[in-house]
PDB file of N, CA and C in Angstrom:
ATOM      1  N   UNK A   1       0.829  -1.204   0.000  1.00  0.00           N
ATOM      2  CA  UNK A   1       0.000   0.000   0.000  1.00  0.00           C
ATOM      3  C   UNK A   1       0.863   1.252   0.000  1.00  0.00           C
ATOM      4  N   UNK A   2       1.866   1.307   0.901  1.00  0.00           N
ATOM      5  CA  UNK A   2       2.874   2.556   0.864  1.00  0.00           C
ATOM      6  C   UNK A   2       3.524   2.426  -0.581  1.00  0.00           C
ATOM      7  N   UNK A   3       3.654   1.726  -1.355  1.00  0.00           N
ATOM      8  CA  UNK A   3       4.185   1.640  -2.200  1.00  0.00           C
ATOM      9  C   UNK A   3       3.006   2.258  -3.350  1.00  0.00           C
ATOM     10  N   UNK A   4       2.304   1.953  -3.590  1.00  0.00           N
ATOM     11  CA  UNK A   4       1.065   2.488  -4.473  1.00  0.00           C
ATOM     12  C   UNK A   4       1.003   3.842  -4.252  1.00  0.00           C
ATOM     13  N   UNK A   5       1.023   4.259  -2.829  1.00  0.00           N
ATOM     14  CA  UNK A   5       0.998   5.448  -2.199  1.00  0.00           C
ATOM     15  C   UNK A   5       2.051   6.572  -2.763  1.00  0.00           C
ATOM     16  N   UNK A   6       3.198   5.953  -3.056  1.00  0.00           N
ATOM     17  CA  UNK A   6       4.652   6.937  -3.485  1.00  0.00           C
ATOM     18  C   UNK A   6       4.406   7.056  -4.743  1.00  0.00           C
ATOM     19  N   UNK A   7       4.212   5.836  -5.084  1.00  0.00           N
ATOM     20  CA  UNK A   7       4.135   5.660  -6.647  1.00  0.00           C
ATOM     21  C   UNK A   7       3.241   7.148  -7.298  1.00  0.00           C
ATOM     22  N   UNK A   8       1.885   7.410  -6.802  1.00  0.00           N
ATOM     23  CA  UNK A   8       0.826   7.898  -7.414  1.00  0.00           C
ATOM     24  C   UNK A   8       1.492   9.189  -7.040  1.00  0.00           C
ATOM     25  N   UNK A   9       2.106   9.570  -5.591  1.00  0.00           N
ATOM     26  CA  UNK A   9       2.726  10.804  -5.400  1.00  0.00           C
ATOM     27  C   UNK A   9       3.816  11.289  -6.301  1.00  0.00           C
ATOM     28  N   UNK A  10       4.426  10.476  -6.740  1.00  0.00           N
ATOM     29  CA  UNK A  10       5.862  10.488  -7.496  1.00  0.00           C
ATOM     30  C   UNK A  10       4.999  11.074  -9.251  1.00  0.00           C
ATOM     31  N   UNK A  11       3.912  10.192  -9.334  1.00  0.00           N
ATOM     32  CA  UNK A  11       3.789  10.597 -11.005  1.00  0.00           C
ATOM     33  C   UNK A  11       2.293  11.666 -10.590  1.00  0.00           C
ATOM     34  N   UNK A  12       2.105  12.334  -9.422  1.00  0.00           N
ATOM     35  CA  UNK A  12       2.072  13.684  -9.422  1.00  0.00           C
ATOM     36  C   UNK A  12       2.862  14.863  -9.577  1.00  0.00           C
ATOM     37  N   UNK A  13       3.884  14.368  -8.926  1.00  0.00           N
ATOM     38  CA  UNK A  13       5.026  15.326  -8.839  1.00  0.00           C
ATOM     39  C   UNK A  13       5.138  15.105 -10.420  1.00  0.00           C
ATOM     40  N   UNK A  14       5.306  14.526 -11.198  1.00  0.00           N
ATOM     41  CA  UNK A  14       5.985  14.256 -12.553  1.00  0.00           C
ATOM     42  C   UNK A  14       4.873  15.480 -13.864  1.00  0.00           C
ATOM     43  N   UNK A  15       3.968  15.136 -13.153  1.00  0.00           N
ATOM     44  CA  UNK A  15       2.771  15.590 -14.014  1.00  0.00           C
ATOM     45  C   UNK A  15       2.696  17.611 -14.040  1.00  0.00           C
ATOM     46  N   UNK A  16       2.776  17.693 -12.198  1.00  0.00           N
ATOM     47  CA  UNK A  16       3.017  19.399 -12.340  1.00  0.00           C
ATOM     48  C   UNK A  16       4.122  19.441 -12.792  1.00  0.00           C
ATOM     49  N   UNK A  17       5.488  18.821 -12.927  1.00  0.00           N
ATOM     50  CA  UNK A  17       6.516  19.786 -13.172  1.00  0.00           C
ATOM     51  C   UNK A  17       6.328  19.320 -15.366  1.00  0.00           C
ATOM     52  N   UNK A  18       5.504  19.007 -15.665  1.00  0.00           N
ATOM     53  CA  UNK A  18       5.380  18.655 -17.122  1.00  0.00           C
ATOM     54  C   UNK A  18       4.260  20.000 -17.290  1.00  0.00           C
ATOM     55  N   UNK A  19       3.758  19.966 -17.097  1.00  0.00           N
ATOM     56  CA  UNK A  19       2.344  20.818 -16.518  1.00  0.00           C
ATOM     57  C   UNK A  19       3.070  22.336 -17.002  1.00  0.00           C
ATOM     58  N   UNK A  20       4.056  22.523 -15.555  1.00  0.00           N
ATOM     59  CA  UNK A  20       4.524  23.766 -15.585  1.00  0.00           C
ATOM     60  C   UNK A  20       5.702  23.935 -17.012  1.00  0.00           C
ATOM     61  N   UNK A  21       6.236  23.143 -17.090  1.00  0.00           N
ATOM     62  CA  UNK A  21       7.340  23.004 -17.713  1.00  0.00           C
ATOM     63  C   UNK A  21       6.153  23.286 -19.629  1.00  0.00           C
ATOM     64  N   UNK A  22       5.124  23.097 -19.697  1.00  0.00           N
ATOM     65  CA  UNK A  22       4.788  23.554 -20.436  1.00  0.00           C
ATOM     66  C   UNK A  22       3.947  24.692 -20.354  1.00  0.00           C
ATOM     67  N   UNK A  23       3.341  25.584 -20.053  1.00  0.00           N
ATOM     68  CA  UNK A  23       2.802  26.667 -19.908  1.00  0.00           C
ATOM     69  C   UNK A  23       3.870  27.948 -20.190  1.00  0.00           C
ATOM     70  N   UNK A  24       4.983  27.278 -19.420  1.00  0.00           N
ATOM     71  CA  UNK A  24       5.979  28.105 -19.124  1.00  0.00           C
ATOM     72  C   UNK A  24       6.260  28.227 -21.133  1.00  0.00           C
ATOM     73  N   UNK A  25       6.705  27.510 -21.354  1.00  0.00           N
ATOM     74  CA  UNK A  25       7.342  27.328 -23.072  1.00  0.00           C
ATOM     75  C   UNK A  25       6.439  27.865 -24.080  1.00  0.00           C
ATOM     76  N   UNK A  26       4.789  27.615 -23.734  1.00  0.00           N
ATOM     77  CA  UNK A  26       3.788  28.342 -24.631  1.00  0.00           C
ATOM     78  C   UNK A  26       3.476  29.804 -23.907  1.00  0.00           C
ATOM     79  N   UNK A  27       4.238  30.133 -22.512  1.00  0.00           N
ATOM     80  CA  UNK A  27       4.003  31.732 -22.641  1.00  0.00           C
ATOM     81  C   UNK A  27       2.382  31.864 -22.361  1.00  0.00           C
ATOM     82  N   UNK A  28       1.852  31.066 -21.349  1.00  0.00           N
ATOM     83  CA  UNK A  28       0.631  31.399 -21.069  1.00  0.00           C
ATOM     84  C   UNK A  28       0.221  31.930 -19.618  1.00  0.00           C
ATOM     85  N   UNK A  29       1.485  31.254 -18.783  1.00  0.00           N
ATOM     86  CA  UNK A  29       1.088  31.955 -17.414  1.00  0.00           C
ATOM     87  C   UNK A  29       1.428  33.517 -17.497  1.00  0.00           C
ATOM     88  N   UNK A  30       0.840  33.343 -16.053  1.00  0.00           N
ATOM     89  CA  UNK A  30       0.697  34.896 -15.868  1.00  0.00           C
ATOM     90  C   UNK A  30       1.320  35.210 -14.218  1.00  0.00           C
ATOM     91  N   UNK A  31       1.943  36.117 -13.894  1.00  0.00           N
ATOM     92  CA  UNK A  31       2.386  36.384 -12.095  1.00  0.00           C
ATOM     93  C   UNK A  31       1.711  35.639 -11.668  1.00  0.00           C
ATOM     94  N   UNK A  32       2.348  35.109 -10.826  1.00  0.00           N
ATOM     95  CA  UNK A  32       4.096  34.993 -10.427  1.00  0.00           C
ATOM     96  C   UNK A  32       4.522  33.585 -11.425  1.00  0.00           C
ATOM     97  N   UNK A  33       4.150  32.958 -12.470  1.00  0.00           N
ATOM     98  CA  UNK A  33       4.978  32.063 -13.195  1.00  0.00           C
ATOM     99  C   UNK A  33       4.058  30.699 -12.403  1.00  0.00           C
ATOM    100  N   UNK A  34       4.796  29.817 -12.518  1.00  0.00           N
ATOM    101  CA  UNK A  34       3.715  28.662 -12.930  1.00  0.00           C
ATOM    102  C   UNK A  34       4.704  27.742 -11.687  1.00  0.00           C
ATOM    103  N   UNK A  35       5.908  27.874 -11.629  1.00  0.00           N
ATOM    104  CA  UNK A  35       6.404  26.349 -10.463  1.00  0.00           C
ATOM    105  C   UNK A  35       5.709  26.908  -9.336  1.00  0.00           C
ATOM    106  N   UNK A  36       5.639  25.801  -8.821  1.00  0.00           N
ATOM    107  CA  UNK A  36       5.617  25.289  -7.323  1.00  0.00           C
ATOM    108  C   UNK A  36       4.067  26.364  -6.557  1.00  0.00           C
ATOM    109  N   UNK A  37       2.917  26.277  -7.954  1.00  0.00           N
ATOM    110  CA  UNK A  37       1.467  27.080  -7.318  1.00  0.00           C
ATOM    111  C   UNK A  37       1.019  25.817  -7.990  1.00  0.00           C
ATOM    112  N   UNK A  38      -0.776  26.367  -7.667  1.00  0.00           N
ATOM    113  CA  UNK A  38      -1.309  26.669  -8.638  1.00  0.00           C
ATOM    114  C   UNK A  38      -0.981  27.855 -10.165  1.00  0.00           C
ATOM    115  N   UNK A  39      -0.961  27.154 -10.827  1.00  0.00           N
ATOM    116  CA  UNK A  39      -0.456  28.964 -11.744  1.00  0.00           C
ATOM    117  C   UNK A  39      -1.615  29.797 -12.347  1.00  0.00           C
ATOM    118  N   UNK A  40      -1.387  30.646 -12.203  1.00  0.00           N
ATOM    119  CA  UNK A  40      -2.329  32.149 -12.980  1.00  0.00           C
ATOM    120  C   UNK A  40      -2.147  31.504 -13.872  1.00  0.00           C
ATOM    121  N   UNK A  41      -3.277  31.401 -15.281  1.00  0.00           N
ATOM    122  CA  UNK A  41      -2.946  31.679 -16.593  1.00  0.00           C
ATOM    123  C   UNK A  41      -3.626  32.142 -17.423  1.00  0.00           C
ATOM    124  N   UNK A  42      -3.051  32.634 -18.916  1.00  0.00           N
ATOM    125  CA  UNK A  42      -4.148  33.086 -19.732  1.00  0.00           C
ATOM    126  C   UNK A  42      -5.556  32.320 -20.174  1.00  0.00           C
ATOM    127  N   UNK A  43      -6.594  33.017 -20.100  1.00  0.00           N
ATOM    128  CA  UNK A  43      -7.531  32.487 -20.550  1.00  0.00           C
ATOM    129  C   UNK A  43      -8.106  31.384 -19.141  1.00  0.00           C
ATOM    130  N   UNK A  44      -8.093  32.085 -18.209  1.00  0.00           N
ATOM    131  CA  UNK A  44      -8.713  31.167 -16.503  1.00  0.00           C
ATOM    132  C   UNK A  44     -10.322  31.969 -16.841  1.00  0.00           C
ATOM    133  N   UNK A  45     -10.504  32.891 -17.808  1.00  0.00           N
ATOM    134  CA  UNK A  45     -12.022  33.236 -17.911  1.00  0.00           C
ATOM    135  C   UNK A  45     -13.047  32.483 -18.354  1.00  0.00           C
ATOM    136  N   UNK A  46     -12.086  32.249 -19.766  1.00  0.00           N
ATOM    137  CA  UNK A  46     -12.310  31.137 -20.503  1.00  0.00           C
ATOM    138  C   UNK A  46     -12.711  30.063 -20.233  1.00  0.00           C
ATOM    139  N   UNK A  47     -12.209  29.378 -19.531  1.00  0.00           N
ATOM    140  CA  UNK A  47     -12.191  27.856 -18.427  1.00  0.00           C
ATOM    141  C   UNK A  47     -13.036  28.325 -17.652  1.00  0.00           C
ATOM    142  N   UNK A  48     -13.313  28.886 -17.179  1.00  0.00           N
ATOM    143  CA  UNK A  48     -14.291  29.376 -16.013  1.00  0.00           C
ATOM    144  C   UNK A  48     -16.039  29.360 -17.110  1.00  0.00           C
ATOM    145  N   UNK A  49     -15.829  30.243 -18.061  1.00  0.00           N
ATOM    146  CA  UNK A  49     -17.476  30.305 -18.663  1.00  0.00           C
ATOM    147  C   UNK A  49     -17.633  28.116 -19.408  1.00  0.00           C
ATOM    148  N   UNK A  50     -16.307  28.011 -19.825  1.00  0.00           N
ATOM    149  CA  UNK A  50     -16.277  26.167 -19.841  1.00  0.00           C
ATOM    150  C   UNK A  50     -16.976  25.626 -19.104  1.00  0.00           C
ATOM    151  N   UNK A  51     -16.254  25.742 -17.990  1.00  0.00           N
ATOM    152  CA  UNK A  51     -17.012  24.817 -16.547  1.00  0.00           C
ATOM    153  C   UNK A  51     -18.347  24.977 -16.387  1.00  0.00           C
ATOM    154  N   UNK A  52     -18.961  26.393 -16.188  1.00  0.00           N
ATOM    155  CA  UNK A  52     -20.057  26.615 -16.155  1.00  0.00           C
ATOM    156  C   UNK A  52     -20.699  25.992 -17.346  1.00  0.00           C
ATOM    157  N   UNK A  53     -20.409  25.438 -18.438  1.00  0.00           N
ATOM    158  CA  UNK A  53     -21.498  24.775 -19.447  1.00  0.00           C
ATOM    159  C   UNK A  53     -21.462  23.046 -19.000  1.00  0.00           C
ATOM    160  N   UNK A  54     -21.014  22.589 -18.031  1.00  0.00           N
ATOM    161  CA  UNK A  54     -20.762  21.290 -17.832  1.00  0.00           C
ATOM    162  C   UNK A  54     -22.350  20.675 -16.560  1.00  0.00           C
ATOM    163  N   UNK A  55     -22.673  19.903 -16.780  1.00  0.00           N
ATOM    164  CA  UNK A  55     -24.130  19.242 -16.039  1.00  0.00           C
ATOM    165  C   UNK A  55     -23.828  19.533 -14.867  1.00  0.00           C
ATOM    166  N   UNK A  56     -22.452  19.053 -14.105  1.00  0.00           N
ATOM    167  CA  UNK A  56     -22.334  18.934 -12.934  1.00  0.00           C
ATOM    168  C   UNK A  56     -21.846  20.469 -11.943  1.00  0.00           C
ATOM    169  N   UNK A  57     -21.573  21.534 -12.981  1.00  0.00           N
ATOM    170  CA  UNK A  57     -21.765  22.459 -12.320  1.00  0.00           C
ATOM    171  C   UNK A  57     -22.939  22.705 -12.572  1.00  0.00           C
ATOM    172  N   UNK A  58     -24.006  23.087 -13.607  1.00  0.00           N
ATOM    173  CA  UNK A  58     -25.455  23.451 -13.492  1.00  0.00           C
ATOM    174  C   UNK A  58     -26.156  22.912 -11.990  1.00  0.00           C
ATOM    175  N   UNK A  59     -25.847  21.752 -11.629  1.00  0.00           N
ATOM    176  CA  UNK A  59     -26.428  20.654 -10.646  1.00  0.00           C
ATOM    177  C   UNK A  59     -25.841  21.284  -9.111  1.00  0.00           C
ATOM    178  N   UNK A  60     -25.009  21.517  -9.661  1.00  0.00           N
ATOM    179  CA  UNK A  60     -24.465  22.025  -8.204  1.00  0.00           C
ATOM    180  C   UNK A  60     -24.689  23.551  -7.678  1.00  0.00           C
ATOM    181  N   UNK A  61     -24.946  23.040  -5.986  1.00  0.00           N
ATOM    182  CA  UNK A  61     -25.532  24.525  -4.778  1.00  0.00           C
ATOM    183  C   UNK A  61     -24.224  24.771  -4.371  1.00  0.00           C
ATOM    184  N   UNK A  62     -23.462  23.742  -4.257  1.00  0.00           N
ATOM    185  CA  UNK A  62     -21.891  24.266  -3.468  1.00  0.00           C
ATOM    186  C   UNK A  62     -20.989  24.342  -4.047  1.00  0.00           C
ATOM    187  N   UNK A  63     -19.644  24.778  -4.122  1.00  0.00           N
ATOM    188  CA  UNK A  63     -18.808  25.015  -4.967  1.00  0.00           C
ATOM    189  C   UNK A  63     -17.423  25.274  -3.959  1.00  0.00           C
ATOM    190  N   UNK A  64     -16.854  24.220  -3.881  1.00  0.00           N
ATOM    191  CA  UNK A  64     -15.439  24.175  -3.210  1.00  0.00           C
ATOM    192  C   UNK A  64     -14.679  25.004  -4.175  1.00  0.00           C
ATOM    193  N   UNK A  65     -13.475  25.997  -3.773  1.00  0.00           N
ATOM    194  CA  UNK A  65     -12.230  26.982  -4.282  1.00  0.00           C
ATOM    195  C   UNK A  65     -10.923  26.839  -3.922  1.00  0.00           C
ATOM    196  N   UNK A  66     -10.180  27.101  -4.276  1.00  0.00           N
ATOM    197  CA  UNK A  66      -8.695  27.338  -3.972  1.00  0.00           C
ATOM    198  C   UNK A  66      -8.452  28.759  -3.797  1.00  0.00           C
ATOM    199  N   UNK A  67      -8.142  29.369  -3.281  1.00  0.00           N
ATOM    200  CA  UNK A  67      -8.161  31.300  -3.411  1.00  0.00           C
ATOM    201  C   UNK A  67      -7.243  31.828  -3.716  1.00  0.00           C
ATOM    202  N   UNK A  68      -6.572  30.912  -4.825  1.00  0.00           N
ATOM    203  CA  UNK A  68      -5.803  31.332  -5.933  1.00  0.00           C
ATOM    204  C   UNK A  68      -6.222  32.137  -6.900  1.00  0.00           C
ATOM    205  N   UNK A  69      -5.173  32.400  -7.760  1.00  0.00           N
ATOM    206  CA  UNK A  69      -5.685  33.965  -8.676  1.00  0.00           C
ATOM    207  C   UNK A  69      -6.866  32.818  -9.816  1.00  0.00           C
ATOM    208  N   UNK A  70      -5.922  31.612 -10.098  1.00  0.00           N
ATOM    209  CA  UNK A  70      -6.779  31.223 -11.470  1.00  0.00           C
ATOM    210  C   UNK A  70      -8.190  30.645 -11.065  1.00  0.00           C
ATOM    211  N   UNK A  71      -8.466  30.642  -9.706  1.00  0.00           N
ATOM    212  CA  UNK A  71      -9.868  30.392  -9.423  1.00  0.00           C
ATOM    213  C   UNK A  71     -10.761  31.350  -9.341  1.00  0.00           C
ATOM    214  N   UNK A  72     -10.140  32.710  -9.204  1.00  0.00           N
ATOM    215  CA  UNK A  72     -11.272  33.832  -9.251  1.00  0.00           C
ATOM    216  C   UNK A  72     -12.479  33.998  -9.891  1.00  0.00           C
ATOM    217  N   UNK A  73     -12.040  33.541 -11.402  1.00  0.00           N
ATOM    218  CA  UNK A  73     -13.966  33.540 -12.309  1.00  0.00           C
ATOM    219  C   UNK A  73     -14.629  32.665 -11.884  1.00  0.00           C
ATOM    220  N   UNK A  74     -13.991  31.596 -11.423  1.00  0.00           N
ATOM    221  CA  UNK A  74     -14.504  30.257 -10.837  1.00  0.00           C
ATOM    222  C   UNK A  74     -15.900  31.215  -9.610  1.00  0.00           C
ATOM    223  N   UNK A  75     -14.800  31.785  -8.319  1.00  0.00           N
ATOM    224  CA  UNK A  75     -15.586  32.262  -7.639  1.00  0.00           C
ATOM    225  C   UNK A  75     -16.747  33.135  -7.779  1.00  0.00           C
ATOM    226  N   UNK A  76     -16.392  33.976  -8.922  1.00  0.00           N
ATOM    227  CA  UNK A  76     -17.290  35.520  -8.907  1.00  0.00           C
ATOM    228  C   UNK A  76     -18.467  34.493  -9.544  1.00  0.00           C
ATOM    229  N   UNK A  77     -18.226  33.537 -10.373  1.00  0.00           N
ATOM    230  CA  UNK A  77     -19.346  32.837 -11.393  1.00  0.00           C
ATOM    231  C   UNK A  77     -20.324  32.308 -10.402  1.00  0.00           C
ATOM    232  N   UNK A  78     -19.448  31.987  -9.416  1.00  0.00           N
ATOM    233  CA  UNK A  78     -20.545  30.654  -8.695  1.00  0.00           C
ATOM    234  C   UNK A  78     -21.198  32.065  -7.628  1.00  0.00           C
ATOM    235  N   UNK A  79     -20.772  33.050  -7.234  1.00  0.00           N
ATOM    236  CA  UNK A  79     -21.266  33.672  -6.152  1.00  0.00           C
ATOM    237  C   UNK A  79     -22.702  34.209  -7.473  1.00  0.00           C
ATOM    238  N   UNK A  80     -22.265  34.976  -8.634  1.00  0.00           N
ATOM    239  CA  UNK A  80     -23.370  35.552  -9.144  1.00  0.00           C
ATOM    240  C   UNK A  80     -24.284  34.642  -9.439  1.00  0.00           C
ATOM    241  N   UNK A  81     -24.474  33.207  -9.494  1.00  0.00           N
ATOM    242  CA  UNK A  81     -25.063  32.111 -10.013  1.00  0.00           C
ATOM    243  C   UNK A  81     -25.963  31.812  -8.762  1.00  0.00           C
ATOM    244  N   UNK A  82     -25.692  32.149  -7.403  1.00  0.00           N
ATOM    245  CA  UNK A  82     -26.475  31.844  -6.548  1.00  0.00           C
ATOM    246  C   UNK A  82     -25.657  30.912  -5.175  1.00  0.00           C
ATOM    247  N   UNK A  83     -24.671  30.308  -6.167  1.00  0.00           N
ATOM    248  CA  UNK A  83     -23.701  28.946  -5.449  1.00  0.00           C
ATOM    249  C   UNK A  83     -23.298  29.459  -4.038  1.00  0.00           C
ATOM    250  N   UNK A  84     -23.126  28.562  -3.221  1.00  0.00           N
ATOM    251  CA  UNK A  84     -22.291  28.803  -1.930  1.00  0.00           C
ATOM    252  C   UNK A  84     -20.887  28.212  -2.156  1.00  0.00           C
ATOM    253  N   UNK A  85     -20.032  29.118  -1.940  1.00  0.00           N
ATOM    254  CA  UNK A  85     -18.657  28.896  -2.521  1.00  0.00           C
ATOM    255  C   UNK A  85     -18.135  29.330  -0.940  1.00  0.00           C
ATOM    256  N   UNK A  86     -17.329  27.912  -0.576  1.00  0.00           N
ATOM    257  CA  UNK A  86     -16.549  27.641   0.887  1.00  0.00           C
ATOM    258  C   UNK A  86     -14.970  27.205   0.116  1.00  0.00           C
ATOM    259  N   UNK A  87     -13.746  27.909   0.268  1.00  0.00           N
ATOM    260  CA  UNK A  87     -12.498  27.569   0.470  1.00  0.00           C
ATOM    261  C   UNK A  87     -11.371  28.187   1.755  1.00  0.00           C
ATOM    262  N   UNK A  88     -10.304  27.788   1.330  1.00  0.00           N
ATOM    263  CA  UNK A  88      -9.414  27.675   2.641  1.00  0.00           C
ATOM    264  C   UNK A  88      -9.199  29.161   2.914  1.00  0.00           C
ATOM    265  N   UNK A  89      -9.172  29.528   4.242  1.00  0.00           N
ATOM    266  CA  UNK A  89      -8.390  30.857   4.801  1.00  0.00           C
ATOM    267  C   UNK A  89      -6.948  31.005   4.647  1.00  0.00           C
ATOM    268  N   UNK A  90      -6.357  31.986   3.811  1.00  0.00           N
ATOM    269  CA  UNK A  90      -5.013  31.581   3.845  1.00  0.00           C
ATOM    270  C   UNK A  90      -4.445  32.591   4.770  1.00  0.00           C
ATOM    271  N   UNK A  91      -3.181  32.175   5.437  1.00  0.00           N
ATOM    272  CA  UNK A  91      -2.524  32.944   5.918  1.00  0.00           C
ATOM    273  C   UNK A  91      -3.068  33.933   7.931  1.00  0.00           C
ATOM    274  N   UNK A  92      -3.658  33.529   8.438  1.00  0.00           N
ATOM    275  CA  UNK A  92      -4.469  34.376   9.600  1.00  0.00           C
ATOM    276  C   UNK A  92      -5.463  35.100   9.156  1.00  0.00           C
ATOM    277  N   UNK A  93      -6.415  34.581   8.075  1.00  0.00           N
ATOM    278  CA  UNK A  93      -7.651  35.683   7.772  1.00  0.00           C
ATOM    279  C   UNK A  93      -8.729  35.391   8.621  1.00  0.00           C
ATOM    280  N   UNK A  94      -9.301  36.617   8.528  1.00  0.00           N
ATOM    281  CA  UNK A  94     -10.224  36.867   9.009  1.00  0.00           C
ATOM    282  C   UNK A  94     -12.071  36.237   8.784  1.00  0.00           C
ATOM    283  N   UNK A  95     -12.525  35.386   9.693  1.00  0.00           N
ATOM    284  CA  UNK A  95     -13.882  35.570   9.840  1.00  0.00           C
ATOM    285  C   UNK A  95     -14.780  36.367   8.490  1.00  0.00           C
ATOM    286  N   UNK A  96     -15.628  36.065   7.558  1.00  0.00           N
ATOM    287  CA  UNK A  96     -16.269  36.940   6.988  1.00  0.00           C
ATOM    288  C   UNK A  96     -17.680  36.439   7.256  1.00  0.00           C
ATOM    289  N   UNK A  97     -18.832  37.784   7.402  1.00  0.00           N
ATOM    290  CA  UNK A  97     -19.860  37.106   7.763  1.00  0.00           C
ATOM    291  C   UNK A  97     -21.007  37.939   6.994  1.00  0.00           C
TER     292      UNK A  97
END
């Protein structure tokens, strides 16, 4: 089982640094660059009005986030849509109510 376990971690690790290692070469991210995030990139609007044409967002009241930059349309979409959108506090934030 630990072994399955490394394995799947190892060809994660393999996958972001392919991931980044291409964005970076087509010149699509955006600040701060693409290792070791989530990365900003061009066209996260794009992907964002995408998602929204898919069943399982129509279907969905909740909407988990990352409060990363490339999730932002993600967020503003699901807040104007009605969605309850819950992600992580980063850093000592604050309570919003």
């Amino acid at each position: 089982m630990d072994d399955d376990l490394q394995k799947v971690k190892q060809l994660k690790r393999q996958l972001r640094e392919r991931m980044w290692q291409l964005m970076e070469k087509e010149e699509v991210t955006l600040f701060p660059g693409a290792y070791g995030r989530i990365p900003n990139f061009v066209g996260r609007n794009a992907a964002a009005k995408r998602l929204a044409q898919l069943p399982i967002w129509r279907n969905a009241r909740v909407v988990k986030c990352n409060p990363d930059a490339p999730q932002q349309p993600v967020r503003e979409l699901a807040l104007r849509e009605g969605k309850i959108v819950y992600m992580a506090v980063v850093h000592g934030g604050t309570e919003v109510t």
